[in-house]
C-alpha atoms as a PDB file:
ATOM      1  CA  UNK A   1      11.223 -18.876   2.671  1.00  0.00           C
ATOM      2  CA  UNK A   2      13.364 -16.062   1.375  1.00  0.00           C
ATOM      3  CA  UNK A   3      14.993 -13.713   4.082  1.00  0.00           C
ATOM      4  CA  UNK A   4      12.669 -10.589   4.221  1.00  0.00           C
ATOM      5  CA  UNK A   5       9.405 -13.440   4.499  1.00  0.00           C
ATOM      6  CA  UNK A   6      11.108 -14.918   7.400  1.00  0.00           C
ATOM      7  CA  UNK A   7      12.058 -11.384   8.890  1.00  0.00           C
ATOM      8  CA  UNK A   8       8.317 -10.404   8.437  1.00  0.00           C
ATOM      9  CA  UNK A   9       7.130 -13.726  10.230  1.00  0.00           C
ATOM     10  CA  UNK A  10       9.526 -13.313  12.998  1.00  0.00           C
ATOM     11  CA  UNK A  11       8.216  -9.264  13.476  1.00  0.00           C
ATOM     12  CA  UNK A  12       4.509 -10.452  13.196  1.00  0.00           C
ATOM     13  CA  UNK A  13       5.370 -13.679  15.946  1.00  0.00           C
ATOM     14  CA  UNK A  14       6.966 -10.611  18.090  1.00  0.00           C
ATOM     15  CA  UNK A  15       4.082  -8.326  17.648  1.00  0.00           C
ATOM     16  CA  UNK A  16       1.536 -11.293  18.856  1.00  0.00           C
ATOM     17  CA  UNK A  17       3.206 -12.018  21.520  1.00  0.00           C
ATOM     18  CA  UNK A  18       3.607  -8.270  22.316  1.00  0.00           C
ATOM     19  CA  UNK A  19      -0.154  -7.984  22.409  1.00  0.00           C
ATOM     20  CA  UNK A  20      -1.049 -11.029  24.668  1.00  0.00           C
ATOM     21  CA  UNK A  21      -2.537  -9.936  27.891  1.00  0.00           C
ATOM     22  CA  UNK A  22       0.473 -11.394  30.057  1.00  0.00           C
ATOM     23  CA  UNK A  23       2.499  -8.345  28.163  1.00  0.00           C
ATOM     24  CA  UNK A  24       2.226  -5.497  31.106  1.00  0.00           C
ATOM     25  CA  UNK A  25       0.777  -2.302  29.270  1.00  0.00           C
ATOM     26  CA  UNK A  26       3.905  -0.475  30.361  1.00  0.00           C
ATOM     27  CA  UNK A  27       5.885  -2.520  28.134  1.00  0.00           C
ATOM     28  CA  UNK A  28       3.811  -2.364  25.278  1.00  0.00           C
ATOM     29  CA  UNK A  29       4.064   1.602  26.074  1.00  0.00           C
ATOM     30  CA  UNK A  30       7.492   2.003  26.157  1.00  0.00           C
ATOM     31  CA  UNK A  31       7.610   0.653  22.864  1.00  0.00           C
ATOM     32  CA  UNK A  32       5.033   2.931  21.517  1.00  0.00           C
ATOM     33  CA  UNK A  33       7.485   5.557  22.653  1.00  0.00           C
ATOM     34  CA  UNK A  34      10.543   3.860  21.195  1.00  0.00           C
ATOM     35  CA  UNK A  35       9.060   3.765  18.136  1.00  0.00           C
ATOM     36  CA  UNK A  36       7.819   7.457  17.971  1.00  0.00           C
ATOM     37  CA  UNK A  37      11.743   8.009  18.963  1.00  0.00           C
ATOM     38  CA  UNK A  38      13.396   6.138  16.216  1.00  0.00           C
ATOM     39  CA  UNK A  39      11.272   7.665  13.134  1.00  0.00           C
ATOM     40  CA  UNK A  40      13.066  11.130  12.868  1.00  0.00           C
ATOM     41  CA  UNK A  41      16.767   9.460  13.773  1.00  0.00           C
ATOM     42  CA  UNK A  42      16.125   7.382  10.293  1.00  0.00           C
ATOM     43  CA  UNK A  43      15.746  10.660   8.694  1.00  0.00           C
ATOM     44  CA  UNK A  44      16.696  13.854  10.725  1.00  0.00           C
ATOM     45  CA  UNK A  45      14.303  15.723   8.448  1.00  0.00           C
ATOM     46  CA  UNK A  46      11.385  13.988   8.606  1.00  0.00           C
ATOM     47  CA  UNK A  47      10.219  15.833  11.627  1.00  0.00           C
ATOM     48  CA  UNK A  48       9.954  18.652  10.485  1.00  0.00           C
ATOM     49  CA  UNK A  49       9.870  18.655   6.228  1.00  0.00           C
ATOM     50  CA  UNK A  50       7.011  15.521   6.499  1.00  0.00           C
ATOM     51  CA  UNK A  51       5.287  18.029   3.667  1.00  0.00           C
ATOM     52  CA  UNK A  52       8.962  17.874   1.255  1.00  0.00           C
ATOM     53  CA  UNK A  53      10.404  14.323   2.028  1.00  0.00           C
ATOM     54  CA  UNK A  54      10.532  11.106   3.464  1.00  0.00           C
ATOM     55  CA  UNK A  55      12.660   8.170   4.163  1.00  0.00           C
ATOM     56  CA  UNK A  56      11.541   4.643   4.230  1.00  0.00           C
ATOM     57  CA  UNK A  57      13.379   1.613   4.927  1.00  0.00           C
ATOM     58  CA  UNK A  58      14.494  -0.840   2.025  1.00  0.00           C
ATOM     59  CA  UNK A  59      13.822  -4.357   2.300  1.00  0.00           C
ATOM     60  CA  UNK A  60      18.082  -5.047   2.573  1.00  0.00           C
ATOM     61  CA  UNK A  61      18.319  -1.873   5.177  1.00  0.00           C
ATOM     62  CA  UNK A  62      15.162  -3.876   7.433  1.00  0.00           C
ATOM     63  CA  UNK A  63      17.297  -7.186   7.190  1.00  0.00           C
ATOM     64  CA  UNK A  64      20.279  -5.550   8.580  1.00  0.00           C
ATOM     65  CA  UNK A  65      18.200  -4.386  11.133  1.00  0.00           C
ATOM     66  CA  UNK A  66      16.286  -7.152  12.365  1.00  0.00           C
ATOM     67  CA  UNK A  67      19.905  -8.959  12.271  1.00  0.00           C
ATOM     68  CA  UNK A  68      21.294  -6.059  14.886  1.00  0.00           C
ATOM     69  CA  UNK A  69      23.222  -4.341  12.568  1.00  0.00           C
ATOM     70  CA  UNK A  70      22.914  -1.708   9.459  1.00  0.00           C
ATOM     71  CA  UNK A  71      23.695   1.044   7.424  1.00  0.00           C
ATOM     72  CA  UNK A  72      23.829   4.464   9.255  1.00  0.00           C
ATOM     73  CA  UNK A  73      20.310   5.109   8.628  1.00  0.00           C
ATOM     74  CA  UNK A  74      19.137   1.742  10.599  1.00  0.00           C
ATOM     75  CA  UNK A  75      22.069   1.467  13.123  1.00  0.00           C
ATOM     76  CA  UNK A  76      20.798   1.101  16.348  1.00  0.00           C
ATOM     77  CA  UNK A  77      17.038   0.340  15.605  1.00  0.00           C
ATOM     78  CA  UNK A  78      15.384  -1.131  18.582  1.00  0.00           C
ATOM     79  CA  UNK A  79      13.054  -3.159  19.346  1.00  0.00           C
ATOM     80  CA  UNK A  80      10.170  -1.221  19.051  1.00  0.00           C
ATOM     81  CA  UNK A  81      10.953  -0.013  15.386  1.00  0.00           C
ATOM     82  CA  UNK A  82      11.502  -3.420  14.231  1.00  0.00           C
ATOM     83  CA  UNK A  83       7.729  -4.240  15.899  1.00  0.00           C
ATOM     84  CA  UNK A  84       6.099  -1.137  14.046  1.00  0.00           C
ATOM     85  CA  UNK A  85       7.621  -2.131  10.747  1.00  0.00           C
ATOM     86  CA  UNK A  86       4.653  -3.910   9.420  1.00  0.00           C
ATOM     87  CA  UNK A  87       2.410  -1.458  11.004  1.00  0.00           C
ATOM     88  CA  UNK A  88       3.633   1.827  10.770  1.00  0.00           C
ATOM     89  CA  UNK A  89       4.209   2.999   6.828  1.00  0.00           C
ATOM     90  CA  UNK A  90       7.296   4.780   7.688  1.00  0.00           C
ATOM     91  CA  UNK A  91       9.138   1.464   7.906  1.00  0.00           C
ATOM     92  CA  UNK A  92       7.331  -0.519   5.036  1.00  0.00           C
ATOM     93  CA  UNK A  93       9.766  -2.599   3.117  1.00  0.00           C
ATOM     94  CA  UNK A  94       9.648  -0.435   0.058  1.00  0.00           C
ATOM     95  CA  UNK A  95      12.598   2.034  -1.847  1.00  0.00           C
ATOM     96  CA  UNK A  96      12.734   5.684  -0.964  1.00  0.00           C
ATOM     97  CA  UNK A  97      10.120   7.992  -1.775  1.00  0.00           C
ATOM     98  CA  UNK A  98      11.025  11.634  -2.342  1.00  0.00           C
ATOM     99  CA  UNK A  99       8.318  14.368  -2.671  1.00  0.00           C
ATOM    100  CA  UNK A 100       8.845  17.557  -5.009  1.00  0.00           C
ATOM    101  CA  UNK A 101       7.614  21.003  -5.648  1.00  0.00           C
ATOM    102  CA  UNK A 102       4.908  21.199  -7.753  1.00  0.00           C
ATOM    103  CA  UNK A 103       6.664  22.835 -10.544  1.00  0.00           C
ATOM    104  CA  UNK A 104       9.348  20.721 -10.051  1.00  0.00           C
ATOM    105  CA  UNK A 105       7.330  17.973 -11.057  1.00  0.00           C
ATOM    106  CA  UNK A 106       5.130  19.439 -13.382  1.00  0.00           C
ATOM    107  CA  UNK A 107       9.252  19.647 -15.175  1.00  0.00           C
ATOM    108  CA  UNK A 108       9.970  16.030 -14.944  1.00  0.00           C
ATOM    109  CA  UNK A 109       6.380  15.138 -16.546  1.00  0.00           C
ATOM    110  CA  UNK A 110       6.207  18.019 -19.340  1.00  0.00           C
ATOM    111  CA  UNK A 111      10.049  16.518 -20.447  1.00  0.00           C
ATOM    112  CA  UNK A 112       9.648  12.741 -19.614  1.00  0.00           C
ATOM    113  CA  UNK A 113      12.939  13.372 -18.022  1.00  0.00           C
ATOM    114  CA  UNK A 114      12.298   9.867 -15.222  1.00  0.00           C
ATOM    115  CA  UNK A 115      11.035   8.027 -17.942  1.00  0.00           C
ATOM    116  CA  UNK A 116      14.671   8.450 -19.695  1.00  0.00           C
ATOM    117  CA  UNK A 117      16.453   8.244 -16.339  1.00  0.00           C
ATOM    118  CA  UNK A 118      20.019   8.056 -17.165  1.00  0.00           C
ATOM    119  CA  UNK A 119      19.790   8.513 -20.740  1.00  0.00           C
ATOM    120  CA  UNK A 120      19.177  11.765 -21.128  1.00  0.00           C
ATOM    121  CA  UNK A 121      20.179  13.990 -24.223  1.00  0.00           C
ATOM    122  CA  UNK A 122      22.587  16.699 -23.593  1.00  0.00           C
ATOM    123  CA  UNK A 123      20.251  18.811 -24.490  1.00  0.00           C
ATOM    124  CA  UNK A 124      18.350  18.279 -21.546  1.00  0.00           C
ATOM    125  CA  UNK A 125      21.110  19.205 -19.538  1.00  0.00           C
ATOM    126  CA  UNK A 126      22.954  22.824 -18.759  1.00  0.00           C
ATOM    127  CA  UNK A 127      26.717  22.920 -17.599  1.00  0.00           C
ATOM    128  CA  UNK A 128      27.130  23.393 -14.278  1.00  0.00           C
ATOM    129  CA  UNK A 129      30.129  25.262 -12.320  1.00  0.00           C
ATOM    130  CA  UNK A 130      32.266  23.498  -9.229  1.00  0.00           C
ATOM    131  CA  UNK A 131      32.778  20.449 -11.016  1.00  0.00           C
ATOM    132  CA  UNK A 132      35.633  18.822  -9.436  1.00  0.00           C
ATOM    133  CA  UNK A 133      36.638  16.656 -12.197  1.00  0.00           C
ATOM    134  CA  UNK A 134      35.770  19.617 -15.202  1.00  0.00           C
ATOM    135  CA  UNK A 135      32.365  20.818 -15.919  1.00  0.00           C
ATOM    136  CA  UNK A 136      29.216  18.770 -14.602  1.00  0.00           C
ATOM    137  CA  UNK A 137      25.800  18.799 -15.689  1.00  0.00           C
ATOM    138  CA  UNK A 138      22.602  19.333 -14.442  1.00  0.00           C
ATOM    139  CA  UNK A 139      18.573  19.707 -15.187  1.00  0.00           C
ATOM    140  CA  UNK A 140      17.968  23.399 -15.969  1.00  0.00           C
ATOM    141  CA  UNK A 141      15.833  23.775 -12.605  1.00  0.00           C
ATOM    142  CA  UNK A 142      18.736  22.085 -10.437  1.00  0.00           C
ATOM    143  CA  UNK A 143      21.564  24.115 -12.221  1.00  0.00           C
ATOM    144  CA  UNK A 144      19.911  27.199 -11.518  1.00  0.00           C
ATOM    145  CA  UNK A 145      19.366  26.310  -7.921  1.00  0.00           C
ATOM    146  CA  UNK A 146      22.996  25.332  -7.657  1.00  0.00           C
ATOM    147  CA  UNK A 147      24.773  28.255  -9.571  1.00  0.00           C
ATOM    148  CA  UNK A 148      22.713  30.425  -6.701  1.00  0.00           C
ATOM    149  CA  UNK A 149      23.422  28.168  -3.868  1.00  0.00           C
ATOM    150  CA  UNK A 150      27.217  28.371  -4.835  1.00  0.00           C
ATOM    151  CA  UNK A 151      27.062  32.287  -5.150  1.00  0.00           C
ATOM    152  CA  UNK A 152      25.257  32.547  -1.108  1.00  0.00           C
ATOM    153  CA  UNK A 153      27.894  30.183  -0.080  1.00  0.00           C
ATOM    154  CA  UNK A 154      30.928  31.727  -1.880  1.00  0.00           C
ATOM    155  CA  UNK A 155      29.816  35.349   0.153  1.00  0.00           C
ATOM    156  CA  UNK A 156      30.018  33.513   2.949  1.00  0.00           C
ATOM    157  CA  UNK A 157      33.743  32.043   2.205  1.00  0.00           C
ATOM    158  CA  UNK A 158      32.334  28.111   1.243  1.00  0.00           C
ATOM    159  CA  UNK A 159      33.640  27.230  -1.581  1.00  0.00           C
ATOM    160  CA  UNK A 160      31.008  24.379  -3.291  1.00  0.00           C
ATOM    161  CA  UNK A 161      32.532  22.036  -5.207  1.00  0.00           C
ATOM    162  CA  UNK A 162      30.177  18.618  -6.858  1.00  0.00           C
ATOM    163  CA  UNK A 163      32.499  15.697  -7.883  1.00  0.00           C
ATOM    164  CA  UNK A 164      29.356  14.236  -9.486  1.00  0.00           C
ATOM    165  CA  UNK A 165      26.772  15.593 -11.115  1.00  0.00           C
ATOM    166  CA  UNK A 166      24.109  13.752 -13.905  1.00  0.00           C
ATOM    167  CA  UNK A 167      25.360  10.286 -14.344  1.00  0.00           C
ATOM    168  CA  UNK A 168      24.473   8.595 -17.676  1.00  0.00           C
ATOM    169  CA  UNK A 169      22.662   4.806 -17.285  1.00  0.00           C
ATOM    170  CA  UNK A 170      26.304   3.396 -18.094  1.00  0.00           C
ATOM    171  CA  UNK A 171      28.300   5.063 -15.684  1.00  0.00           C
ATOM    172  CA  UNK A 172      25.395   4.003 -12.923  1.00  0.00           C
ATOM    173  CA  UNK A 173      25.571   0.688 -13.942  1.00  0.00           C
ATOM    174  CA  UNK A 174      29.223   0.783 -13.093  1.00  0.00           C
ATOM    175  CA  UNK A 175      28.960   1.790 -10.465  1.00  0.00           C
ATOM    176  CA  UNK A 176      26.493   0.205  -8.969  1.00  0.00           C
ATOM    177  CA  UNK A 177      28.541  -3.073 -10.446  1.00  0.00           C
ATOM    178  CA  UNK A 178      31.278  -2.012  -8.296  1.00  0.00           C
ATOM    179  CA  UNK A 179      29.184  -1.421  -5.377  1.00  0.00           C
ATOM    180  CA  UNK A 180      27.939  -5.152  -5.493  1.00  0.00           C
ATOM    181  CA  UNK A 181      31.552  -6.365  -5.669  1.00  0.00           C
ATOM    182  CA  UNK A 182      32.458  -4.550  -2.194  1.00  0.00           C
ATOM    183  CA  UNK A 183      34.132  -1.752  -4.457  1.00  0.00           C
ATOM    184  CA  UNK A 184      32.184   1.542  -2.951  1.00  0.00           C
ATOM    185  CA  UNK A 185      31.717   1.393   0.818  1.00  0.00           C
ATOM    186  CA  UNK A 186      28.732   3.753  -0.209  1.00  0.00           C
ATOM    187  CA  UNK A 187      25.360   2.531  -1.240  1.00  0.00           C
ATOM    188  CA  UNK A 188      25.043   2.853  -4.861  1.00  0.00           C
ATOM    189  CA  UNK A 189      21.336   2.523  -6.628  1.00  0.00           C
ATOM    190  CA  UNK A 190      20.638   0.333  -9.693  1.00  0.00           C
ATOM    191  CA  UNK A 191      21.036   2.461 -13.169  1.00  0.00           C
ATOM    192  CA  UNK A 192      17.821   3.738 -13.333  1.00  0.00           C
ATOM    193  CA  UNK A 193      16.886   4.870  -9.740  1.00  0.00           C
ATOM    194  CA  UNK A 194      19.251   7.206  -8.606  1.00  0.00           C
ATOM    195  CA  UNK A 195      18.399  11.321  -8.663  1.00  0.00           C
ATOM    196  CA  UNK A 196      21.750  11.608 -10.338  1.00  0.00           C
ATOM    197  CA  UNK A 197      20.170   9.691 -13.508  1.00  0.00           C
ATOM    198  CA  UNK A 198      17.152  12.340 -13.830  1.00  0.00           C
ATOM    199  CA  UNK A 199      19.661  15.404 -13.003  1.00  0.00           C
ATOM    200  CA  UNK A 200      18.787  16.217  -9.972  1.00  0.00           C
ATOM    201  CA  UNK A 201      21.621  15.452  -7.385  1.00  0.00           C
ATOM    202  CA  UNK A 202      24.609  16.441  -6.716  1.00  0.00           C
ATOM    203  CA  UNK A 203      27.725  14.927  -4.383  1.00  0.00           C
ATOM    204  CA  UNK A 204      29.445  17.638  -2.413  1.00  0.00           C
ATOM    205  CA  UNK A 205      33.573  17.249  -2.172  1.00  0.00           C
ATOM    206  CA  UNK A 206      36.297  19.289  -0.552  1.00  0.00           C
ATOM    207  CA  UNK A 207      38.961  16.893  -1.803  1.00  0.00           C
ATOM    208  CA  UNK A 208      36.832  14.478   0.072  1.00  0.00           C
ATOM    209  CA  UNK A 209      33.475  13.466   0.492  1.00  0.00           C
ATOM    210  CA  UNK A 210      32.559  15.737   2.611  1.00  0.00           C
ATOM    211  CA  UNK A 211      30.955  14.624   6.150  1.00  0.00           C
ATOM    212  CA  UNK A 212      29.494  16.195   9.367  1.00  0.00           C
ATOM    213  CA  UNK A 213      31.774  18.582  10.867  1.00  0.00           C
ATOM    214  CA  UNK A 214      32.831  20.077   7.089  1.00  0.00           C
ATOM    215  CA  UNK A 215      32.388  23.851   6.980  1.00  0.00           C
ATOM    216  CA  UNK A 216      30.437  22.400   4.143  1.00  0.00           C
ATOM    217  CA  UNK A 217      28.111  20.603   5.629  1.00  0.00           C
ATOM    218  CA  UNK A 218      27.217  22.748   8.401  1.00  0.00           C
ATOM    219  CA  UNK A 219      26.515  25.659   5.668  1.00  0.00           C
ATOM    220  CA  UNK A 220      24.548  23.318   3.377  1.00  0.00           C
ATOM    221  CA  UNK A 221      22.208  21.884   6.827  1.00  0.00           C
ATOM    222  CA  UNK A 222      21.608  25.820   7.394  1.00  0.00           C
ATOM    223  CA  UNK A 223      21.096  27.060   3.875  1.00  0.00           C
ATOM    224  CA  UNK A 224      20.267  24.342   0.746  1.00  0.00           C
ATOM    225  CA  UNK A 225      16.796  24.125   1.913  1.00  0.00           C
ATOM    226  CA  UNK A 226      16.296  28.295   0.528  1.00  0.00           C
ATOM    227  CA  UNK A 227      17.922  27.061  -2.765  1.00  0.00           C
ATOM    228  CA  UNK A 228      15.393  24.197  -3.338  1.00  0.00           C
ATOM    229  CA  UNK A 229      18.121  21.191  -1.980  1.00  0.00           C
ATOM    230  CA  UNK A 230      17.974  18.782   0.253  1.00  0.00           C
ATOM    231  CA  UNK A 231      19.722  15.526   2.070  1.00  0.00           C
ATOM    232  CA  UNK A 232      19.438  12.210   2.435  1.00  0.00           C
ATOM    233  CA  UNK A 233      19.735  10.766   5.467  1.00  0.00           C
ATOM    234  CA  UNK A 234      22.338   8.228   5.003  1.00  0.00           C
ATOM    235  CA  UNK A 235      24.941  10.050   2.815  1.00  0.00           C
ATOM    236  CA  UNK A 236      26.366  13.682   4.201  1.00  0.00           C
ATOM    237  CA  UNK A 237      27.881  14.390   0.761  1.00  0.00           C
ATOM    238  CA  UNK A 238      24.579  13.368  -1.515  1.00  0.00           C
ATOM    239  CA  UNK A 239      22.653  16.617  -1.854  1.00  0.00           C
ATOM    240  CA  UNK A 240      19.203  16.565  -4.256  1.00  0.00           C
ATOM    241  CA  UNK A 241      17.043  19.039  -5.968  1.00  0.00           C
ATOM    242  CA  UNK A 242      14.210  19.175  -5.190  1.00  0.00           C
ATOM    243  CA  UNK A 243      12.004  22.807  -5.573  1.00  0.00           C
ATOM    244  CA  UNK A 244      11.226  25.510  -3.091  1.00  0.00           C
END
């Protein structure tokens, strides 16, 4: 039995046992309320963007959890959330979903840009200010949304600066190689997944990658949302595009 069949068959032996009449209702209650508790603290946003984005558990993120331990986004998952993941679609065992504006998407379809994610002509990319490392590149909707974001933030003495931009299929391979090896301490998506293939993301660096507490940060929490970006909730520095 591979690892996330056995995880699923220990949850669904957990929730039986949960249900039998010997469980007292206020147990069964308290982790009703657990579980309401633990959905936003996956994703701080999903509270209150449901309509723009969502975060769902990946099948490695629910065996770290079930296991007691986890990325940021799972760290600390109880009991309850570990009994609703079977039954509750926020925790299905599926890859991030991200919703866009509808222009936004109307964009990617017109261009087949996630159909060529990561190889991308450079045509179908405008140069970008702030790069830290030279001149990045984005999809014409995200650079514009950017080169405004940087102007608000510049009048208010943050100084944005992306160390990556559009990543080709190659250099997300790599990466994602690396990642494997215990090379990036960050999570790294397979060439072909990630929003920096299609364009559309952006990681924010002050000479570091920068974290909660960053002048950065704390402008971008207040402000990217008017500018049509938004976070992720298990990377500070990984900003995306996604429409206003």
């Amino acid at each position: 039995m591979s690892g996330i069949n056995e995880i699923q068959a220990r949850i669904q032996e957990i929730q039986h046992r949960v249900a039998a009449p010997a469980v007292p209702g206020r147990f069964r209650a308290v982790l009703d309320t657990q579980l309401e508790q633990e959905a936003p603290r996956l994703d701080p946003e999903m509270g209150r963007k449901a309509d723009t984005e969502s975060w769902v558990v990946t099948p490695q993120a629910t065996t770290a959890s079930a296991h007691g331990v986890g990325s940021s986004a799972t760290q600390g998952v109880t009991l309850g959330v570990m009994l609703g993941i079977n039954s509750n679609p926020i925790f299905a065992p599926r890859s991030r979903t991200v919703t866009r504006s509808a222009d936004l998407r109307e964009y990617l379809t017109v261009n087949g840009i996630e159909a060529r994610n990561g190889r991308l002509d450079r045509s179908d990319l405008t140069p970008v200010s702030g790069g830290w490392n030279g001149t990045g590149y984005l999809l014409p909707p995200a650079a514009a949304g950017w080169e405004e974001m940087r102007s608000a933030a510049a009048a208010d003495g943050i100084d944005l600066r992306a160390i990556d931009t559009y990543r080709s299929w190659d250099v997300q391979e790599g990466a994602y190689h690396a990642h494997l090896r215990g090379e990036k301490a960050a999570n790294v998506l397979p060439p072909g997944e990630s929003e920096h293939g299609n364009g559309l993301a952006v990681d924010i660096t002050n000479g570091h990658l920068v974290g909660v507490g960053d002048p950065e940060y704390t402008w971008l929490r207040t402000n990217a949302s008017r500018f049509g970006w938004y976070p992720i909730s298990n990377e500070s520095w990984h900003w995306e595009f996604r429409g206003i």
